[in-house]
N, C-alpha and C. Protein backbone atom coordinates (compact mmCIF):
# COMPACT_ATOMS: atom_id res chain seq x y z
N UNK A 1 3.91 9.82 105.37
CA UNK A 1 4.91 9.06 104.66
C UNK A 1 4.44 7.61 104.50
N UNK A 2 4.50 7.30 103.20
CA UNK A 2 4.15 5.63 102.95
C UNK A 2 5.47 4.77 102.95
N UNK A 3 5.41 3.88 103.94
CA UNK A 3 6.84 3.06 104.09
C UNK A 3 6.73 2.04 102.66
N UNK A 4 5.96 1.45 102.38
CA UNK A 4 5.69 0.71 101.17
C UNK A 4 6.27 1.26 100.09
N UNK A 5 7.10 -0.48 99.67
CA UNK A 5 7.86 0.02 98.57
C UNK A 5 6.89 -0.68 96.76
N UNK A 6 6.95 -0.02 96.25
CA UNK A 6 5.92 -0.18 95.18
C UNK A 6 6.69 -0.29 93.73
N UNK A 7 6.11 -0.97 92.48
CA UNK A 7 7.07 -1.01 91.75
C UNK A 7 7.93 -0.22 90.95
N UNK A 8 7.02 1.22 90.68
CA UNK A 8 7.48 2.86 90.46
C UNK A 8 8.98 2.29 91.28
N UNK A 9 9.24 2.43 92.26
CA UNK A 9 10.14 2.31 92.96
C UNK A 9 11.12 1.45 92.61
N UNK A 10 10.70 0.42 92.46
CA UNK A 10 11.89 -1.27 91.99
C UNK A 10 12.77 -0.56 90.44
N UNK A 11 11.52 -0.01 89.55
CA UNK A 11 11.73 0.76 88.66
C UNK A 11 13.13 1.78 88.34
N UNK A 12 12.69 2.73 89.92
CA UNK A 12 13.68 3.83 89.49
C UNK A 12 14.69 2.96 90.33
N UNK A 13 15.33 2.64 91.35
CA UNK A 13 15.76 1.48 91.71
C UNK A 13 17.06 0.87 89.98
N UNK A 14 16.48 0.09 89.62
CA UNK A 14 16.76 -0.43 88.31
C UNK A 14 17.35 0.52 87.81
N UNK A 15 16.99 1.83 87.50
CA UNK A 15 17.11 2.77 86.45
C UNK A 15 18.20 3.48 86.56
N UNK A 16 18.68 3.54 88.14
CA UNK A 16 20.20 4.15 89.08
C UNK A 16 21.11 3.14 88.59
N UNK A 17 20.79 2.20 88.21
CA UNK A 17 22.05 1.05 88.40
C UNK A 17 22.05 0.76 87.07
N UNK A 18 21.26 1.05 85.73
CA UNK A 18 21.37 0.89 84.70
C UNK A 18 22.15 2.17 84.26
N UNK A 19 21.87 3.66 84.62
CA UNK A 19 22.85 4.91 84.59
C UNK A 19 24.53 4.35 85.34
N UNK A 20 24.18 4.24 86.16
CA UNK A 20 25.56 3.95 86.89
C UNK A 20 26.68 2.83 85.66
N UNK A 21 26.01 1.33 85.68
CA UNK A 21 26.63 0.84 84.28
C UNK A 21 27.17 1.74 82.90
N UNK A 22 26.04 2.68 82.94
CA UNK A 22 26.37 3.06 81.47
C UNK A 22 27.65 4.28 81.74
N UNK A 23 27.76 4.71 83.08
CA UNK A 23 28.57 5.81 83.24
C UNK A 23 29.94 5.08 83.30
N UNK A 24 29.89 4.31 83.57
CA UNK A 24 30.96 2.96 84.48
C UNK A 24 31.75 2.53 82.95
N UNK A 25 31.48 2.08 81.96
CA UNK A 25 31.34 1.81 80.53
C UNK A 25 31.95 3.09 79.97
N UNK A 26 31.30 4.13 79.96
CA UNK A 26 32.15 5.43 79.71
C UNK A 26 33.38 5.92 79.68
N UNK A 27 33.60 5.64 81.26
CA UNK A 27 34.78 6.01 81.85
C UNK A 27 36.00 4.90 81.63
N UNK A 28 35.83 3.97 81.05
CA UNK A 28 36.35 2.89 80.95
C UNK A 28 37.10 2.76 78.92
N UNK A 29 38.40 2.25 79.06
CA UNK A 29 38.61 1.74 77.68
C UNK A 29 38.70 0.25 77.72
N UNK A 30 37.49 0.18 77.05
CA UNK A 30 37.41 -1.84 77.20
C UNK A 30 38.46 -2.62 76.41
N UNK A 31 39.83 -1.96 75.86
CA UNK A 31 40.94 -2.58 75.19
C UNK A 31 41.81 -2.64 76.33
N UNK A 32 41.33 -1.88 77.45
CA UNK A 32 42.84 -1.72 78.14
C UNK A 32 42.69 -3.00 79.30
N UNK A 33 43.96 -3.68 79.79
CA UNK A 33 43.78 -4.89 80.45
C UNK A 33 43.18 -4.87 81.49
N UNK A 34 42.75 -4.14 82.58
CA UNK A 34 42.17 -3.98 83.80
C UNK A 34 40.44 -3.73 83.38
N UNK A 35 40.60 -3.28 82.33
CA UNK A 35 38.89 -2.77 81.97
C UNK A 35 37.72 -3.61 82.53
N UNK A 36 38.22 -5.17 82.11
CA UNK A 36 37.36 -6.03 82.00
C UNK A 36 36.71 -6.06 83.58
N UNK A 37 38.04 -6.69 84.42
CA UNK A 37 37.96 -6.82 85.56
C UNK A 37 36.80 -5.55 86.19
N UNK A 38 37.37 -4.51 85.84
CA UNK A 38 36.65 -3.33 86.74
C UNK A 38 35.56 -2.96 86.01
N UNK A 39 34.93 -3.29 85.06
CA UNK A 39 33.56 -3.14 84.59
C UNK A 39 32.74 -4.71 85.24
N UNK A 40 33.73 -5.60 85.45
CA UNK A 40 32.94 -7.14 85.65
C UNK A 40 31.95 -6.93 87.55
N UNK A 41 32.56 -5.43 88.49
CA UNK A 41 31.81 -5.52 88.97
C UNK A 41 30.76 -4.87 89.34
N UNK A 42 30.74 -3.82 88.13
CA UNK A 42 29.86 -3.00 87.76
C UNK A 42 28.55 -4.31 87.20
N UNK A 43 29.06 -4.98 86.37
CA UNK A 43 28.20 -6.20 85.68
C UNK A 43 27.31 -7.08 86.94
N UNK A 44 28.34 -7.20 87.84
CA UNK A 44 27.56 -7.86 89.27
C UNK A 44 26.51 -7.37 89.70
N UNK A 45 26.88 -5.82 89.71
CA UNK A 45 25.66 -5.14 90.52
C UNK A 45 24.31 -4.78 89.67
N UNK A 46 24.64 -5.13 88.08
CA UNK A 46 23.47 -4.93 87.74
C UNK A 46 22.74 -6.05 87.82
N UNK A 47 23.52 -7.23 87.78
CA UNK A 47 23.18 -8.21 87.63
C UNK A 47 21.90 -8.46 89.24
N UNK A 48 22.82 -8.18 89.94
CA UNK A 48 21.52 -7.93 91.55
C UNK A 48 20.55 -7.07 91.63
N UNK A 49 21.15 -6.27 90.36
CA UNK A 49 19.30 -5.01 90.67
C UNK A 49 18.52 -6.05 89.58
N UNK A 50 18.98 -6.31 88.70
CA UNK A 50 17.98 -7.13 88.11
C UNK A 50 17.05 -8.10 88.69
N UNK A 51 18.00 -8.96 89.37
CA UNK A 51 17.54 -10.31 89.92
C UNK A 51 16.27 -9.53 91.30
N UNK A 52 16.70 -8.38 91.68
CA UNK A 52 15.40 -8.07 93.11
C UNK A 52 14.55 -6.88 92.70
N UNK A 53 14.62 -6.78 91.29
CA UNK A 53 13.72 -6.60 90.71
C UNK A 53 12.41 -7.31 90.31
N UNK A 54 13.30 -8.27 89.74
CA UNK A 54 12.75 -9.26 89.25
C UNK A 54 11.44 -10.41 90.62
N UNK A 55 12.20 -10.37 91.35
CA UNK A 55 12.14 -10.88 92.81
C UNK A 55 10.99 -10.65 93.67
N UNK A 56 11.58 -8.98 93.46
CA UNK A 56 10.01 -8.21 94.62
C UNK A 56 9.14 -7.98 93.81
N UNK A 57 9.46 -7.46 92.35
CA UNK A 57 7.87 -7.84 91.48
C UNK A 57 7.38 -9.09 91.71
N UNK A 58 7.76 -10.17 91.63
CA UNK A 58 7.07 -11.47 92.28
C UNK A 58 6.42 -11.75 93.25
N UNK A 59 7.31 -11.30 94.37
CA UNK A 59 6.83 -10.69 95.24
C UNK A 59 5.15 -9.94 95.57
N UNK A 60 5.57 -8.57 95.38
CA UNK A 60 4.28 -7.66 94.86
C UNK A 60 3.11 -8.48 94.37
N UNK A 61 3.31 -9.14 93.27
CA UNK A 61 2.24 -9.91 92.89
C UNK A 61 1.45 -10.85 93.26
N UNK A 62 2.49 -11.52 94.44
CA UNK A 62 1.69 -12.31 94.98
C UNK A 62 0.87 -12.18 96.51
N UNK A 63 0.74 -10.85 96.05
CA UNK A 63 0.06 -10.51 97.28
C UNK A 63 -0.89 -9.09 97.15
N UNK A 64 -1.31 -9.51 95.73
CA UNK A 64 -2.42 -8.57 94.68
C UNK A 64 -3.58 -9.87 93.88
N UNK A 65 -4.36 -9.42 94.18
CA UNK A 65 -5.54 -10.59 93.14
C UNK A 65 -6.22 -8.97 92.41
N UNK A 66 -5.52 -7.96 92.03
CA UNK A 66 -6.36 -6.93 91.47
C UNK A 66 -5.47 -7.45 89.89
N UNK A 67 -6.27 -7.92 88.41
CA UNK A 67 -5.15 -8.25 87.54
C UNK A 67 -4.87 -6.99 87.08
N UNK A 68 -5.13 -6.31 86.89
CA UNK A 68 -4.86 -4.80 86.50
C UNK A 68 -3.73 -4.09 87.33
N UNK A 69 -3.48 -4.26 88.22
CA UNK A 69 -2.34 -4.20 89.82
C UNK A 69 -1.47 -5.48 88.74
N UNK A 70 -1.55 -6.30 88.52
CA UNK A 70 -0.80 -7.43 88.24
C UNK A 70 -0.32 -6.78 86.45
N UNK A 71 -0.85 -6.69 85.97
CA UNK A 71 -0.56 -6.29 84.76
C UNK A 71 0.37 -5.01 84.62
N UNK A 72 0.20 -4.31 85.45
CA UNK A 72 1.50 -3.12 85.35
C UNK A 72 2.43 -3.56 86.16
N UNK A 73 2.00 -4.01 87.00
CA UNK A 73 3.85 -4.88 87.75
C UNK A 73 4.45 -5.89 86.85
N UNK A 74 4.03 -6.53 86.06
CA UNK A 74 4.90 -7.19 84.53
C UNK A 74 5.15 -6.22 83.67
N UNK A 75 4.30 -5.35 83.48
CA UNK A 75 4.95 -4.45 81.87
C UNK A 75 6.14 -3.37 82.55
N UNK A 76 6.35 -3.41 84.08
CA UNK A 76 7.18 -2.36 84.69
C UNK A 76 8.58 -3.31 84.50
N UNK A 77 8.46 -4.47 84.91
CA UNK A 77 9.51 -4.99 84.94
C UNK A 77 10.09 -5.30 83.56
N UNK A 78 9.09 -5.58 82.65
CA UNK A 78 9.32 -5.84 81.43
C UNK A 78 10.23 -4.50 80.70
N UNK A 79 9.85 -3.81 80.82
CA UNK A 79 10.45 -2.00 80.52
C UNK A 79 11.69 -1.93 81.25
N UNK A 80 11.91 -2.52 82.24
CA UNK A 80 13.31 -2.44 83.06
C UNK A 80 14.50 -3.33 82.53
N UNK A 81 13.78 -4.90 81.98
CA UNK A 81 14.31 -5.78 81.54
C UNK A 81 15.07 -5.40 80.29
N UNK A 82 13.89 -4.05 79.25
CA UNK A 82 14.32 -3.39 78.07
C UNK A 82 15.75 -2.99 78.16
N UNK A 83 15.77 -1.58 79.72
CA UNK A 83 16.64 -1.18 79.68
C UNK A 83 18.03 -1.65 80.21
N UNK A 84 18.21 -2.44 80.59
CA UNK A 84 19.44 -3.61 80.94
C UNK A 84 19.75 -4.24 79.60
N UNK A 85 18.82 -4.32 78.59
CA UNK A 85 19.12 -5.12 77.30
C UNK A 85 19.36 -4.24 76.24
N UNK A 86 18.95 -2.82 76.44
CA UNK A 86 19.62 -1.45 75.72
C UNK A 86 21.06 -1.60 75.77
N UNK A 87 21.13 -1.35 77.21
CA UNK A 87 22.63 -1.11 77.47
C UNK A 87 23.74 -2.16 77.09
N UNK A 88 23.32 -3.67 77.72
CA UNK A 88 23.84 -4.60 77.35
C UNK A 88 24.31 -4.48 75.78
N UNK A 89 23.40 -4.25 74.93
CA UNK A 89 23.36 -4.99 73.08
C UNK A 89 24.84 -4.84 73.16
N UNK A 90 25.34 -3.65 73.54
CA UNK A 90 27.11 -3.07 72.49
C UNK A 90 28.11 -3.54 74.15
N UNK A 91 27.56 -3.61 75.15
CA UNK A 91 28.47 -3.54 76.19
C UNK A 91 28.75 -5.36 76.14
N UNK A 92 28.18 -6.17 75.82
CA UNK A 92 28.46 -7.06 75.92
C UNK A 92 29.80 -8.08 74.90
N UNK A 93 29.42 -7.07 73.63
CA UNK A 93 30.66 -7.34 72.75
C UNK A 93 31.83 -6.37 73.24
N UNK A 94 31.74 -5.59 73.94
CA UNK A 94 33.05 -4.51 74.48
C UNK A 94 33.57 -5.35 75.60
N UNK A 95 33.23 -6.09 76.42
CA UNK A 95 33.31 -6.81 77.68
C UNK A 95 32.75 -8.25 77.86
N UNK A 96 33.23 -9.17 76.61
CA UNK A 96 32.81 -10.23 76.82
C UNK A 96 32.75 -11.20 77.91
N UNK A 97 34.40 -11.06 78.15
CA UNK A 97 34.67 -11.64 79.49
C UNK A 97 34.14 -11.46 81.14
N UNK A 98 33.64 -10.49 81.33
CA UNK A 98 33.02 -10.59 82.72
C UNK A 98 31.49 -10.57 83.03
N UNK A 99 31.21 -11.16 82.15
CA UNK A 99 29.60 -11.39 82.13
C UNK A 99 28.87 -11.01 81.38
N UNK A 100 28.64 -10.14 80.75
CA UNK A 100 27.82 -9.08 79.94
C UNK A 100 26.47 -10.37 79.18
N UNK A 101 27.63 -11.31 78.54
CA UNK A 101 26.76 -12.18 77.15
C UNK A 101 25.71 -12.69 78.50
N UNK A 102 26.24 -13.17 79.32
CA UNK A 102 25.09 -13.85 80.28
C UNK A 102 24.04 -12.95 80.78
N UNK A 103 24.38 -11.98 81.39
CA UNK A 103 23.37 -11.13 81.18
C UNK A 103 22.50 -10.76 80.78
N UNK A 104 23.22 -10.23 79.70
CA UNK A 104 22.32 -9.96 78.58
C UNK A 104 21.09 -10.92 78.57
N UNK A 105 21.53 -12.11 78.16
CA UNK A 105 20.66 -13.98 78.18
C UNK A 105 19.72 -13.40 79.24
N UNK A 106 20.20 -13.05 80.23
CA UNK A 106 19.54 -13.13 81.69
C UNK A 106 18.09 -12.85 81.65
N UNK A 107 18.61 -11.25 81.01
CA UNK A 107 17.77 -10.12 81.10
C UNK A 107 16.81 -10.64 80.02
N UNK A 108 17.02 -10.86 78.88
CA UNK A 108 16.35 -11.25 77.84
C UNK A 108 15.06 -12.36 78.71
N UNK A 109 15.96 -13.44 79.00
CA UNK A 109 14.65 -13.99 80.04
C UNK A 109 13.96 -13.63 80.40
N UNK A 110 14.09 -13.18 81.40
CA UNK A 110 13.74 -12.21 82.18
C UNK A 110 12.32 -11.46 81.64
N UNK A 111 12.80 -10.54 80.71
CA UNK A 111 11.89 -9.77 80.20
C UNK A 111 10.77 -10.81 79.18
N UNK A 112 11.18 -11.74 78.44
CA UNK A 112 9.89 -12.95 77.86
C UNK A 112 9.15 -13.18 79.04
N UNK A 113 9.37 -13.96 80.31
CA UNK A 113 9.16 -14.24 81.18
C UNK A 113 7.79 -13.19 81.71
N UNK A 114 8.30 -11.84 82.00
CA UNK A 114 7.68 -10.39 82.63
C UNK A 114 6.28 -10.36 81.28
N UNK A 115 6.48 -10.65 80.02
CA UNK A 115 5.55 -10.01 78.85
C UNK A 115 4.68 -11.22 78.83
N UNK A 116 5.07 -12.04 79.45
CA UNK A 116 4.11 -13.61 79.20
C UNK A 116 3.40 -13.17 80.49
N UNK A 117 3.89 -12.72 81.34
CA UNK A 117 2.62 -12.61 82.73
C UNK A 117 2.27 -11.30 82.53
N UNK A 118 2.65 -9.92 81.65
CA UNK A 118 2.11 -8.89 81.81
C UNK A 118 0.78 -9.47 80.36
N UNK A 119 0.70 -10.22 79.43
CA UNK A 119 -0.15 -10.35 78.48
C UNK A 119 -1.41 -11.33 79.32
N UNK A 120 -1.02 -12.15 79.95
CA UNK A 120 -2.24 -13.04 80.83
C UNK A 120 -2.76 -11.89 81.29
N UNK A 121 -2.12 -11.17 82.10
CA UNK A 121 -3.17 -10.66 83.29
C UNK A 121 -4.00 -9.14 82.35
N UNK A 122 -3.50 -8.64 81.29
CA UNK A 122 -3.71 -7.44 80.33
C UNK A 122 -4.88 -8.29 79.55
N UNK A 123 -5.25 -9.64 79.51
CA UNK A 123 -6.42 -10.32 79.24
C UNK A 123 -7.51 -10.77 80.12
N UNK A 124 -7.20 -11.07 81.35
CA UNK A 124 -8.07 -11.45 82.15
C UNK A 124 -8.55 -9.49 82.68
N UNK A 125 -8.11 -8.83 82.07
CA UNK A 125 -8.45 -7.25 82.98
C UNK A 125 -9.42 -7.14 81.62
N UNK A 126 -9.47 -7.36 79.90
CA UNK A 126 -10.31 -7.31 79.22
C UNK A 126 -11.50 -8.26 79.21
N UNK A 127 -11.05 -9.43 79.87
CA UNK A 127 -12.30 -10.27 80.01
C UNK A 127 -13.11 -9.94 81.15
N UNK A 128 -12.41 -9.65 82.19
CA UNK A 128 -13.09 -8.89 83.39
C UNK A 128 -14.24 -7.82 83.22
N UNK A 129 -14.00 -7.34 82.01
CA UNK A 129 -14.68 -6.26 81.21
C UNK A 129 -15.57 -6.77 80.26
N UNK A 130 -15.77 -7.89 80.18
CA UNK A 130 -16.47 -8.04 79.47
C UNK A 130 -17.95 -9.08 79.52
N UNK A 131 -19.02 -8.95 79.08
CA UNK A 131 -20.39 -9.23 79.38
C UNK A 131 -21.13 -10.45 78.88
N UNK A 132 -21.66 -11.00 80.01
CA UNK A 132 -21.72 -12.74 78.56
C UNK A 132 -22.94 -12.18 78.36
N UNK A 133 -22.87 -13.11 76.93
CA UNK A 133 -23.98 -12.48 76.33
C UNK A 133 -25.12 -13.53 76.92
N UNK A 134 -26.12 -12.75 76.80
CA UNK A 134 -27.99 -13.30 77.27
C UNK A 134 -28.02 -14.90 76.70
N UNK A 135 -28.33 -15.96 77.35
CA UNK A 135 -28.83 -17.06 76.88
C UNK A 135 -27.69 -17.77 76.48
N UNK A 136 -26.55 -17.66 76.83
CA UNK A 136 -24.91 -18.30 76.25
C UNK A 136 -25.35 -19.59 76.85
N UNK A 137 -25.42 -19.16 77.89
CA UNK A 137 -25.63 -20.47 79.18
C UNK A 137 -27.47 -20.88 79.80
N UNK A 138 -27.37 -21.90 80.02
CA UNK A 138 -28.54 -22.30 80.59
C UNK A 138 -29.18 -21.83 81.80
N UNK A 139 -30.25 -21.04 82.50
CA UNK A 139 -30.47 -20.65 83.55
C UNK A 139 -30.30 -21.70 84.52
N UNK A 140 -29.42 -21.49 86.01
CA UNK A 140 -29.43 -22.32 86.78
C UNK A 140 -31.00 -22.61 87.51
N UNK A 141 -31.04 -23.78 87.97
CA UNK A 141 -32.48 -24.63 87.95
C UNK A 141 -32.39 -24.35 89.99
């Protein structure tokens, strides 16, 4: 058994609490007066899988110098960030009031944030790969 938690994991993690929202939303008529309230703490908890998502991928990363290791821990989170911003697009005009629009914002961050460090390190893994050419540089003396 590997005790290590890895981002596959933060992933499905995310992915329980993005189902759970969307079931939560379901069961719910967002006209009726209590709706708001009782979806707002459904909104909380995604709002915390996001944020230690977000968190322990940081985490994770900083305690990897492989950029290729670094580059799928941004495009994982980035894909997670997607699906919080799936769900969000229509839940946030159904449930304005208990957070959703911020969220949404959140997540949107969030995920620019995840694609700006999954594109650095998805470049330094092609430059890593790649060969200077003969005579670029001066032989050291």
């Amino acid at each position: 058994m590997n005790p290590c938690l890895t981002i596959k994991d933060l992933v499905e993690l995310n992915q329980e609490e993005v189902q759970r929202t969307t079931e939560k939303a379901a069961s719910l008529d967002s006209k009726a007066p209590a709706a708001s309230a009782i979806f707002g703490q459904q909104v909380k908890a995604l709002h915390i899988s996001l944020l230690s998502t977000y968190r322990l991928a940081a985490h994770l990363a900083k305690r990897t110098d492989d950029v290729g290791m670094l580059a799928e821990i941004w495009k994982a989170v980035s894909r997670a960030c997607d699906e919080i911003l799936r769900i969000l697009q229509t839940l946030k005009d159904d449930y304005p009031l208990c957070g959703t629009p911020e969220l949404y914002d959140l997540a949107l961050d969030y995920k620019n944030a995840a694609n700006k460090r999954y594109e650095l390190n998805r470049e330094a893994v092609e430059w890593k790969n790649e060969t200077m050419p003969a005579g670029l540089f001066p032989e050291p003396t």
